[in-house]
PDB file of N, CA and C in Angstrom:
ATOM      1  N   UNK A   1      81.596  78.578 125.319  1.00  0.00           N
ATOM      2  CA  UNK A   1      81.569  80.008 125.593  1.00  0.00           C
ATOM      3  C   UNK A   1      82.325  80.737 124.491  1.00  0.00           C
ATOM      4  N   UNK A   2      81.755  81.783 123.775  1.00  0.00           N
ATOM      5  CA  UNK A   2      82.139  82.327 122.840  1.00  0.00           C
ATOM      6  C   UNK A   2      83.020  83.807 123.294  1.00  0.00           C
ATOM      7  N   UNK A   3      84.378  83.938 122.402  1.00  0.00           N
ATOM      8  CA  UNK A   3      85.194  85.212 123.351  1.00  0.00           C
ATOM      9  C   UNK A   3      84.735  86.179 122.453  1.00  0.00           C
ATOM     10  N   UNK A   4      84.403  87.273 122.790  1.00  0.00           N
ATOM     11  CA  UNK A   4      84.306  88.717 122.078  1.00  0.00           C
ATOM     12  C   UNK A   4      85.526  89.237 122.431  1.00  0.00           C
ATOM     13  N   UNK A   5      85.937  90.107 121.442  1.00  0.00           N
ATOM     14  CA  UNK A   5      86.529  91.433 121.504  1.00  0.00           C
ATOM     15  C   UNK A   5      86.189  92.188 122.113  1.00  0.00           C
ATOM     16  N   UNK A   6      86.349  93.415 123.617  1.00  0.00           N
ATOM     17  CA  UNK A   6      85.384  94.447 123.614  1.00  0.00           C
ATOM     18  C   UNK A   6      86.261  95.669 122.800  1.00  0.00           C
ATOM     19  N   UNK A   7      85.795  96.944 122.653  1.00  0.00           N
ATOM     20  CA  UNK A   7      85.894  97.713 122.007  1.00  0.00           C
ATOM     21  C   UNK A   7      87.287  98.591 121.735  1.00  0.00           C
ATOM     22  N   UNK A   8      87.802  98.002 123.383  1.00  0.00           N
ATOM     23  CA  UNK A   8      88.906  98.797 123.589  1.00  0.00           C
ATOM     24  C   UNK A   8      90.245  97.880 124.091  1.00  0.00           C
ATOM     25  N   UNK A   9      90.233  96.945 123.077  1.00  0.00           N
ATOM     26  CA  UNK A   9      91.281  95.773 123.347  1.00  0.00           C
ATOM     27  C   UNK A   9      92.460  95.693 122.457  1.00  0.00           C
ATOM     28  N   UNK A  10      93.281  95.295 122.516  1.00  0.00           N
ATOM     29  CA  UNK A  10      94.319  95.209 121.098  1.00  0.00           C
ATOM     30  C   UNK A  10      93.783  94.400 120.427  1.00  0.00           C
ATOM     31  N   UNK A  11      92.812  93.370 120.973  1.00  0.00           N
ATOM     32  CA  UNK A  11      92.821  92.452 119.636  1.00  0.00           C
ATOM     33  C   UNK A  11      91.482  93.051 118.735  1.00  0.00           C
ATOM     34  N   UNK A  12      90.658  94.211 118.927  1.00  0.00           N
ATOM     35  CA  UNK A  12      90.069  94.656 118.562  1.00  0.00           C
ATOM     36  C   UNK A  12      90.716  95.902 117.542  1.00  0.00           C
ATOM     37  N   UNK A  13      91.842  96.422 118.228  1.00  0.00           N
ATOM     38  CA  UNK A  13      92.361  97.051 117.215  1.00  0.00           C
ATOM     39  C   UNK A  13      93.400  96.005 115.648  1.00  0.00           C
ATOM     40  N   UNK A  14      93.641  95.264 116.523  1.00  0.00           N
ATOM     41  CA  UNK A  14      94.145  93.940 115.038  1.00  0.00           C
ATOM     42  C   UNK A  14      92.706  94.225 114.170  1.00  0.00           C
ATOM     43  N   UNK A  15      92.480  93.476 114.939  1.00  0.00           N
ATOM     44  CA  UNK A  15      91.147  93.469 113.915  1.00  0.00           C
ATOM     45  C   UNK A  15      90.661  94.543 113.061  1.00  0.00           C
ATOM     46  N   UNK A  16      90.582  95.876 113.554  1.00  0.00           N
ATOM     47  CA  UNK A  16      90.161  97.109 112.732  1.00  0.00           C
ATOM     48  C   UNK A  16      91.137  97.509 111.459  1.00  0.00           C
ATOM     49  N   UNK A  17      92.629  97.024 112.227  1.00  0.00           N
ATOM     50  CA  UNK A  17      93.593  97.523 111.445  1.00  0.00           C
ATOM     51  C   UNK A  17      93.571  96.612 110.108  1.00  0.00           C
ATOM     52  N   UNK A  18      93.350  95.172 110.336  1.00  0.00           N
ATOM     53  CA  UNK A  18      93.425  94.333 109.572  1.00  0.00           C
ATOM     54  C   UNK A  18      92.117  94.492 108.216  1.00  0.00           C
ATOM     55  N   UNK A  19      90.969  94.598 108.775  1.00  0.00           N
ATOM     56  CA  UNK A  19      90.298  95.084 107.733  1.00  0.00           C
ATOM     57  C   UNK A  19      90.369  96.292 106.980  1.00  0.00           C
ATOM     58  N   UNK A  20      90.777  97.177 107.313  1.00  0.00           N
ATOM     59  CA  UNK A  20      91.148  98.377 106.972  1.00  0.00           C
ATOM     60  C   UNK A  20      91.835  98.323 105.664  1.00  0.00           C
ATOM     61  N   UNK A  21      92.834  97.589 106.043  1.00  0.00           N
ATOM     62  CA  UNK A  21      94.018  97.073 104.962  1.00  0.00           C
ATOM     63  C   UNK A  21      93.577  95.909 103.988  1.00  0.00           C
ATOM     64  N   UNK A  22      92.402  95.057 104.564  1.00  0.00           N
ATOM     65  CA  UNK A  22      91.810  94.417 103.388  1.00  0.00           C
ATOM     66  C   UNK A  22      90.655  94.923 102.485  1.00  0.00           C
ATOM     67  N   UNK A  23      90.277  96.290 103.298  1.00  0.00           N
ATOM     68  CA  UNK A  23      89.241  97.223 102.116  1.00  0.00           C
ATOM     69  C   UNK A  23      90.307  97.258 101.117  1.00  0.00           C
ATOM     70  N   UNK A  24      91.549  98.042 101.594  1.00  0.00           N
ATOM     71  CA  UNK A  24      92.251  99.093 100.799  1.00  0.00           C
ATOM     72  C   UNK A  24      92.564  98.352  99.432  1.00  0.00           C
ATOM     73  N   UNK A  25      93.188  96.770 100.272  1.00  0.00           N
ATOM     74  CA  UNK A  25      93.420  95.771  98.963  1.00  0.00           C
ATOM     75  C   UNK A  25      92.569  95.696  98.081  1.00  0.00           C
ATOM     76  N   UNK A  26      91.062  94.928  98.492  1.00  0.00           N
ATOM     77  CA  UNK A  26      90.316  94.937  98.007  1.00  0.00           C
ATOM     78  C   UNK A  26      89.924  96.550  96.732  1.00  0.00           C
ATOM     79  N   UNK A  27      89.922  97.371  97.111  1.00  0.00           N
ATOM     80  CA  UNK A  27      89.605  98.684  96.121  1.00  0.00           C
ATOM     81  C   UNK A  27      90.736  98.839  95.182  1.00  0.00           C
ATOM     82  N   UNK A  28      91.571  98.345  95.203  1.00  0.00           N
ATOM     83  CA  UNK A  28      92.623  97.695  94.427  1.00  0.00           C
ATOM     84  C   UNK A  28      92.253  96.564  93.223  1.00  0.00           C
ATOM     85  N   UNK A  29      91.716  96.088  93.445  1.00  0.00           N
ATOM     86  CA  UNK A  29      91.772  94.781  93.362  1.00  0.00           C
ATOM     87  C   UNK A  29      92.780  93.698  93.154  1.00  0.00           C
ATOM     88  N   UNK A  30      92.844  93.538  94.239  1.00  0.00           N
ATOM     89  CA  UNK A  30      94.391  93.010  94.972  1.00  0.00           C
ATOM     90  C   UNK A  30      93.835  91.208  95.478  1.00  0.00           C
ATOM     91  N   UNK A  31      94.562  90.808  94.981  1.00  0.00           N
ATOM     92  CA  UNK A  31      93.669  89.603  95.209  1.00  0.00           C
ATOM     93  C   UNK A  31      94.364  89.147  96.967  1.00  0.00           C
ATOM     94  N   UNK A  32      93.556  88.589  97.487  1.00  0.00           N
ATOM     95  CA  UNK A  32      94.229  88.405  99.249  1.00  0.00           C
ATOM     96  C   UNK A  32      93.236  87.193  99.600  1.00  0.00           C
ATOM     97  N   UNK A  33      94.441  86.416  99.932  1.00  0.00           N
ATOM     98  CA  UNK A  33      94.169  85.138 100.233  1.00  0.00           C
ATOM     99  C   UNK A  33      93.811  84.743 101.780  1.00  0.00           C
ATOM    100  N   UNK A  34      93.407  83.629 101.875  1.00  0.00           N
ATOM    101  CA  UNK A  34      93.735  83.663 103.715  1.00  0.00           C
ATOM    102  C   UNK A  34      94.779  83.961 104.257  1.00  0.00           C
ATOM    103  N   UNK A  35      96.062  82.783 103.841  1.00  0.00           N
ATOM    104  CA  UNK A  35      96.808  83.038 104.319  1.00  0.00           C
ATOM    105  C   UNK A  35      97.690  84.352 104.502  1.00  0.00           C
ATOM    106  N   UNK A  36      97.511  84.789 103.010  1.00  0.00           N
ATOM    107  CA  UNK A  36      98.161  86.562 102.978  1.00  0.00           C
ATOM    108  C   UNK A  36      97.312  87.076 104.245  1.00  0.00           C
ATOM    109  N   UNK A  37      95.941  87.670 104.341  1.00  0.00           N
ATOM    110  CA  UNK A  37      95.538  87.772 105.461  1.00  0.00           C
ATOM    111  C   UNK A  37      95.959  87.858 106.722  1.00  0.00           C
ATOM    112  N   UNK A  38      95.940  86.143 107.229  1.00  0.00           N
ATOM    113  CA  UNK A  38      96.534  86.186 108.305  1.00  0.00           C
ATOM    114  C   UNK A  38      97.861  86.301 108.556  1.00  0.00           C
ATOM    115  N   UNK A  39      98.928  86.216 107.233  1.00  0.00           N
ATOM    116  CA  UNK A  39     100.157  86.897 107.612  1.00  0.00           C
ATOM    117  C   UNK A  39      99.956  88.434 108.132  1.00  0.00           C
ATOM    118  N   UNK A  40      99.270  89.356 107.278  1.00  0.00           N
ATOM    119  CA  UNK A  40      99.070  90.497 107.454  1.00  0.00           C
ATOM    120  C   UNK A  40      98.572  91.168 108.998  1.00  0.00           C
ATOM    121  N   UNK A  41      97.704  89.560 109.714  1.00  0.00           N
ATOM    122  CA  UNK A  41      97.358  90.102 110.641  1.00  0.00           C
ATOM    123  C   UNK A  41      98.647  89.863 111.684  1.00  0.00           C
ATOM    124  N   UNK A  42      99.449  88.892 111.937  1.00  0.00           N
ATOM    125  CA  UNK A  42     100.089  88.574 112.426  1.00  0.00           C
ATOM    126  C   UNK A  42     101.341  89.504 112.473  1.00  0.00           C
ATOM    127  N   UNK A  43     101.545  90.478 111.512  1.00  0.00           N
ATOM    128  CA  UNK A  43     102.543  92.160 111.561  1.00  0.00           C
ATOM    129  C   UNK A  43     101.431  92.764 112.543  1.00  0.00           C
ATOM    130  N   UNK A  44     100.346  92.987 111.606  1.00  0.00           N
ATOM    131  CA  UNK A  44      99.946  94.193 112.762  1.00  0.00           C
ATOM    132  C   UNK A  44      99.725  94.172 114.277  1.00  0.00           C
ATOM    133  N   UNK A  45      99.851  92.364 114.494  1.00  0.00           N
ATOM    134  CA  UNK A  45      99.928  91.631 115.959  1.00  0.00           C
ATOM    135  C   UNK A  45     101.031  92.248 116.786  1.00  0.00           C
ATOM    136  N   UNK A  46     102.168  91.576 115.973  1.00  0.00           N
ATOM    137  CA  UNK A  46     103.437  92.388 116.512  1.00  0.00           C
ATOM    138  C   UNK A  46     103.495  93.550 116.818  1.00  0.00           C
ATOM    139  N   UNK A  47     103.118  94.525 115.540  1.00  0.00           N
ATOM    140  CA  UNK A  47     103.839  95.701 116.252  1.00  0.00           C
ATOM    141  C   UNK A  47     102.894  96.564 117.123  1.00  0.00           C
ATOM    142  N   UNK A  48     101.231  96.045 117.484  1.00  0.00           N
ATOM    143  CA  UNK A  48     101.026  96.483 118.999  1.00  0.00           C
ATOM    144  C   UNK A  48     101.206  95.639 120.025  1.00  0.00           C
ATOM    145  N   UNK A  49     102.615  94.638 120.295  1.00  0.00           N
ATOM    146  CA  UNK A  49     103.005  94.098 121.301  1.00  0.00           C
ATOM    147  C   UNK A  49     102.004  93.034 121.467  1.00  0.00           C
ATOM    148  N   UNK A  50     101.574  92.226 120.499  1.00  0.00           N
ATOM    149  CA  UNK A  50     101.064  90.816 120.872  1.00  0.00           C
ATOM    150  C   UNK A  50     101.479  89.781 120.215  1.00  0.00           C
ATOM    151  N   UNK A  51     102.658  89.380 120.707  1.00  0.00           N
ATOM    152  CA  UNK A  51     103.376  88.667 119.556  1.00  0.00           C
ATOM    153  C   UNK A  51     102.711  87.083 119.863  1.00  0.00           C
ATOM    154  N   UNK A  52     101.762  86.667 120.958  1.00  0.00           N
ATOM    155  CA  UNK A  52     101.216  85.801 121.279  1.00  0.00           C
ATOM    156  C   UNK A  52     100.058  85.704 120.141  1.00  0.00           C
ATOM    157  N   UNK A  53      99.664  86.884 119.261  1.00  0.00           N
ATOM    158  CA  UNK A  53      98.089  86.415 118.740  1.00  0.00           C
ATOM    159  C   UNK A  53      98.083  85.822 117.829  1.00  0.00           C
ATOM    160  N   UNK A  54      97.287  84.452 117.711  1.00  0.00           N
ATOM    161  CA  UNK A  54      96.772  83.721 117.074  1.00  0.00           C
ATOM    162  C   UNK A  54      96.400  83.844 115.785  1.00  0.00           C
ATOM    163  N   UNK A  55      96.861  83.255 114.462  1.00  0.00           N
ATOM    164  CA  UNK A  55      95.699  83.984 113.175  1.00  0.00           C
ATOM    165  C   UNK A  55      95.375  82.374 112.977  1.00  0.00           C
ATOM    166  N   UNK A  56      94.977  81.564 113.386  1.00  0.00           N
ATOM    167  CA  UNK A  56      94.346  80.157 113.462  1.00  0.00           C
ATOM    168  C   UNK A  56      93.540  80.154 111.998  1.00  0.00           C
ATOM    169  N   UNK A  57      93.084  79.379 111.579  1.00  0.00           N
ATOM    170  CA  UNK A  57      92.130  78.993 110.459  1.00  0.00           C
ATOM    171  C   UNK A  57      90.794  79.174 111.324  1.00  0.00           C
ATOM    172  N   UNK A  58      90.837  78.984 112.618  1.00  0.00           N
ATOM    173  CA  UNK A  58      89.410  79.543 113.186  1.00  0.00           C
ATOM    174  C   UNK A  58      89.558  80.670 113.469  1.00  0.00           C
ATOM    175  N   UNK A  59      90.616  81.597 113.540  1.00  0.00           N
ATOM    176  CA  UNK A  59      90.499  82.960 113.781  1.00  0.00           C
ATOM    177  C   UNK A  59      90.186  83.682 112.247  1.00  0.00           C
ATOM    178  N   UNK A  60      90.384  82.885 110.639  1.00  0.00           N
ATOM    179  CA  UNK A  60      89.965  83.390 109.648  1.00  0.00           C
ATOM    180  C   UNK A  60      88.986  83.073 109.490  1.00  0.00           C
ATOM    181  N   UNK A  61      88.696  81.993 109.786  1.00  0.00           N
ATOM    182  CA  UNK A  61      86.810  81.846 109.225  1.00  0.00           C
ATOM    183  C   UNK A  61      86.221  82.894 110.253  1.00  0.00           C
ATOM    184  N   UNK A  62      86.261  83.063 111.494  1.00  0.00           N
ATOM    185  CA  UNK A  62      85.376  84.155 112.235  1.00  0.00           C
ATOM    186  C   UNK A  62      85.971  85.482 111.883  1.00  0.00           C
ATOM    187  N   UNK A  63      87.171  85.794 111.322  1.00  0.00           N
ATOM    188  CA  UNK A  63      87.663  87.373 110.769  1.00  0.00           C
ATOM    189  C   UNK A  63      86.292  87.535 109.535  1.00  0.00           C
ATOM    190  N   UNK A  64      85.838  86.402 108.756  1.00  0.00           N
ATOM    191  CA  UNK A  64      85.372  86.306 107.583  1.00  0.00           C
ATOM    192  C   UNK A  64      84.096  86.753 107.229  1.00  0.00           C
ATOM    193  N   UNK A  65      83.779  85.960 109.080  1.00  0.00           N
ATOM    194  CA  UNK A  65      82.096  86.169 109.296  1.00  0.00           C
ATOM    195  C   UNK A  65      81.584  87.038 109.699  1.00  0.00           C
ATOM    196  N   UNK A  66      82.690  87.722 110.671  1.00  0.00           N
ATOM    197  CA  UNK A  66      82.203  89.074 111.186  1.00  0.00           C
ATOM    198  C   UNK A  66      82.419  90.263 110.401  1.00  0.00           C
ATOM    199  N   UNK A  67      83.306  90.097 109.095  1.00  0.00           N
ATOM    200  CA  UNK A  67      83.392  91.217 108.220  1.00  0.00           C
ATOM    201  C   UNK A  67      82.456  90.841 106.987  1.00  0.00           C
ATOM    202  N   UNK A  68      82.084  89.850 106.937  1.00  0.00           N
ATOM    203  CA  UNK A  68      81.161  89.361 106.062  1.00  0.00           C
ATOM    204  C   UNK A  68      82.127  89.332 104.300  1.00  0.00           C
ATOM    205  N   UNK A  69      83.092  88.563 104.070  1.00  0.00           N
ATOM    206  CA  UNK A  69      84.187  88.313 103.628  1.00  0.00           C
ATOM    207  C   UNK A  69      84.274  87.004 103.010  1.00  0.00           C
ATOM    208  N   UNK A  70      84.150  87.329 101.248  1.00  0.00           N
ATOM    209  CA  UNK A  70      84.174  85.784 100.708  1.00  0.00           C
ATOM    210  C   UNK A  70      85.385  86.122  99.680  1.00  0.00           C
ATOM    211  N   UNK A  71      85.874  85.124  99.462  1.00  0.00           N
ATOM    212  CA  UNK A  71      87.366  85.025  98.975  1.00  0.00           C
ATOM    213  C   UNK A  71      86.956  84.416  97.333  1.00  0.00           C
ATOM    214  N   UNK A  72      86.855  85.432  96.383  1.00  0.00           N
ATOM    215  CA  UNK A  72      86.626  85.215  95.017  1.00  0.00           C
ATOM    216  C   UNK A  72      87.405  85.469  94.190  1.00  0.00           C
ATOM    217  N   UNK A  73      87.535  84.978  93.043  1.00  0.00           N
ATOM    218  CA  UNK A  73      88.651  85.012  91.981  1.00  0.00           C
ATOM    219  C   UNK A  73      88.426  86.185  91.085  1.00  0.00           C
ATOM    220  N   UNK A  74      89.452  87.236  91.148  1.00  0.00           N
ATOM    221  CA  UNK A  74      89.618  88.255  90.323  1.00  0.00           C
ATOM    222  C   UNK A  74      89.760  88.009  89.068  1.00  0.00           C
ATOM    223  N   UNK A  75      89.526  88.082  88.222  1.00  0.00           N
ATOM    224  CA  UNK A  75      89.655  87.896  86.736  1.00  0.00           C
ATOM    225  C   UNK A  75      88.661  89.081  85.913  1.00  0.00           C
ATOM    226  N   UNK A  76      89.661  88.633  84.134  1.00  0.00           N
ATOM    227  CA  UNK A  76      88.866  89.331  83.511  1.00  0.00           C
ATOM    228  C   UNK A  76      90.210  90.625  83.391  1.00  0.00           C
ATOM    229  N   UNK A  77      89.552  90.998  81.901  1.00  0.00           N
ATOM    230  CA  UNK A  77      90.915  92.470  81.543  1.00  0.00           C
ATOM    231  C   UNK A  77      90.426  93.865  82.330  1.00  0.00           C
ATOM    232  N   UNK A  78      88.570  94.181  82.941  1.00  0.00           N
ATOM    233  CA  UNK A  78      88.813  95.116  83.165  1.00  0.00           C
ATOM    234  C   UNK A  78      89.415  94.971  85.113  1.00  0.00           C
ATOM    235  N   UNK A  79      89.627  93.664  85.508  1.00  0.00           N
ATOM    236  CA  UNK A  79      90.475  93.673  86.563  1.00  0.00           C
ATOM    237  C   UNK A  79      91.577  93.368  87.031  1.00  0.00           C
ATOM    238  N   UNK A  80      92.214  93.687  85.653  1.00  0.00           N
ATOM    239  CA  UNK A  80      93.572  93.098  86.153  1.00  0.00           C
ATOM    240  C   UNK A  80      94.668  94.241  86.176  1.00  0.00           C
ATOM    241  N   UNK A  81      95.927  93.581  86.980  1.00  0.00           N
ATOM    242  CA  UNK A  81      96.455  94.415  88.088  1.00  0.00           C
ATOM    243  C   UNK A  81      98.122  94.486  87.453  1.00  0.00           C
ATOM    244  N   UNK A  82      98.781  95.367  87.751  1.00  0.00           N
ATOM    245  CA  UNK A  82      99.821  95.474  87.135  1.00  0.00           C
ATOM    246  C   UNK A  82     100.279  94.949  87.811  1.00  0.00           C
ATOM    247  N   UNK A  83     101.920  93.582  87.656  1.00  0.00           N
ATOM    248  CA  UNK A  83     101.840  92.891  88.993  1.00  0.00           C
ATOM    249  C   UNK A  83     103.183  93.621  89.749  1.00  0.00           C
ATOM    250  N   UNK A  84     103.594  94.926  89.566  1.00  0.00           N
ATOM    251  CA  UNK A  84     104.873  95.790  90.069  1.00  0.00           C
ATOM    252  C   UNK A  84     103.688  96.486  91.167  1.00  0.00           C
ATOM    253  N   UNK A  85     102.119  96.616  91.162  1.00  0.00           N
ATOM    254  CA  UNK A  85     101.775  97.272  92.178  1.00  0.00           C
ATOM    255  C   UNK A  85     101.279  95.954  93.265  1.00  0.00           C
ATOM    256  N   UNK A  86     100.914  94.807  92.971  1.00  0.00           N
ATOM    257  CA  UNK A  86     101.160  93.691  93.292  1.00  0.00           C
ATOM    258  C   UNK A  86     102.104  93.702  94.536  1.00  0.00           C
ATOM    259  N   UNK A  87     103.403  93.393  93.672  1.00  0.00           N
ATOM    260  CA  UNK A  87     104.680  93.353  94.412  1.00  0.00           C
ATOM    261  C   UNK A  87     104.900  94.552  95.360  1.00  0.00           C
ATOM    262  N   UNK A  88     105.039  95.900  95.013  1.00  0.00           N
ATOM    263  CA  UNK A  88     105.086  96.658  96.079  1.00  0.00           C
ATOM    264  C   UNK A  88     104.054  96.569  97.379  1.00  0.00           C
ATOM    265  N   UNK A  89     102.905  96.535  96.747  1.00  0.00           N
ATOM    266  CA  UNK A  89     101.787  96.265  97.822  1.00  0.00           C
ATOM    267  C   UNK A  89     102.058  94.969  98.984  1.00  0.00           C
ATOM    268  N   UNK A  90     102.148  94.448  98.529  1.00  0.00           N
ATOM    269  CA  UNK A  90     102.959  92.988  99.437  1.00  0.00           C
ATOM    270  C   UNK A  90     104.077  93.304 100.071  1.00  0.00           C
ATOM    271  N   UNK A  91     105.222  94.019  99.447  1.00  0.00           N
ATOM    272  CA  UNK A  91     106.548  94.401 100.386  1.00  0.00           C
ATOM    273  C   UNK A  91     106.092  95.360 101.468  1.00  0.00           C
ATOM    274  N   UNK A  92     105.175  96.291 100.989  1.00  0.00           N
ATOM    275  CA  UNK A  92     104.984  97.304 102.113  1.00  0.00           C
ATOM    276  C   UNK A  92     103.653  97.544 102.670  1.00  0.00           C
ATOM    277  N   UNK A  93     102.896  96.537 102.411  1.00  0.00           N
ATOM    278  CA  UNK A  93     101.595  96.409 102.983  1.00  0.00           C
ATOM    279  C   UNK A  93     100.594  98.080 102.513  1.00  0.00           C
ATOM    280  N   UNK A  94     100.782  98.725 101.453  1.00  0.00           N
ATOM    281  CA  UNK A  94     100.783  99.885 101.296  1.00  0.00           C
ATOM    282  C   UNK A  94     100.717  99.906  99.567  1.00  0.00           C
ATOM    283  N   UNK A  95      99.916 100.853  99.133  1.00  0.00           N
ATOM    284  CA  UNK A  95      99.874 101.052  98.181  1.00  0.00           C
ATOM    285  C   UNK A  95     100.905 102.542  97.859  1.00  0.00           C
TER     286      UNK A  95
END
């Protein structure tokens, strides 16, 4: 039996919040790994009071599939990243 999210769940808002923040990276070009990822999801877990949620390696491969999300290597001079916006971006989840 497969669990959905419905629309109006916290773990549906993880989820929104979490991609949200991996567009933003992404338009960056911010390179984000799984695990960065699921650290990332695992803050925004916390601070709407689910300190129980899961970021499993099966909760990233299905974050992956349902955002349709492949994890490729940034390279090349016209993409590369100053690594002080790097670093801030990582301390504060925020550009």
């Amino acid at each position: 039996m497969r669990r959905k999210f419905s629309k109006t769940s916290d773990g549906a808002l993880v989820d929104k919040v979490t991609f949200e923040w991996f567009c933003r990276a992404h338009s960056y070009n911010l390179p984000v790994s799984g695990p960065l990822l699921q650290e990332k999801t695992r803050k925004v877990a916390n601070e709407v009071g689910l300190e129980s949620f899961k970021t499993s390696n099966g909760w990233l491969q299905q974050f992956r599939q349902r955002h349709n999300i492949f994890f490729k290597n940034i390279c090349g001079e016209g993409n590369s990243v100053d690594s002080s916006v790097v670093v801030n971006w990582l301390k504060n989840g925020k550009h």
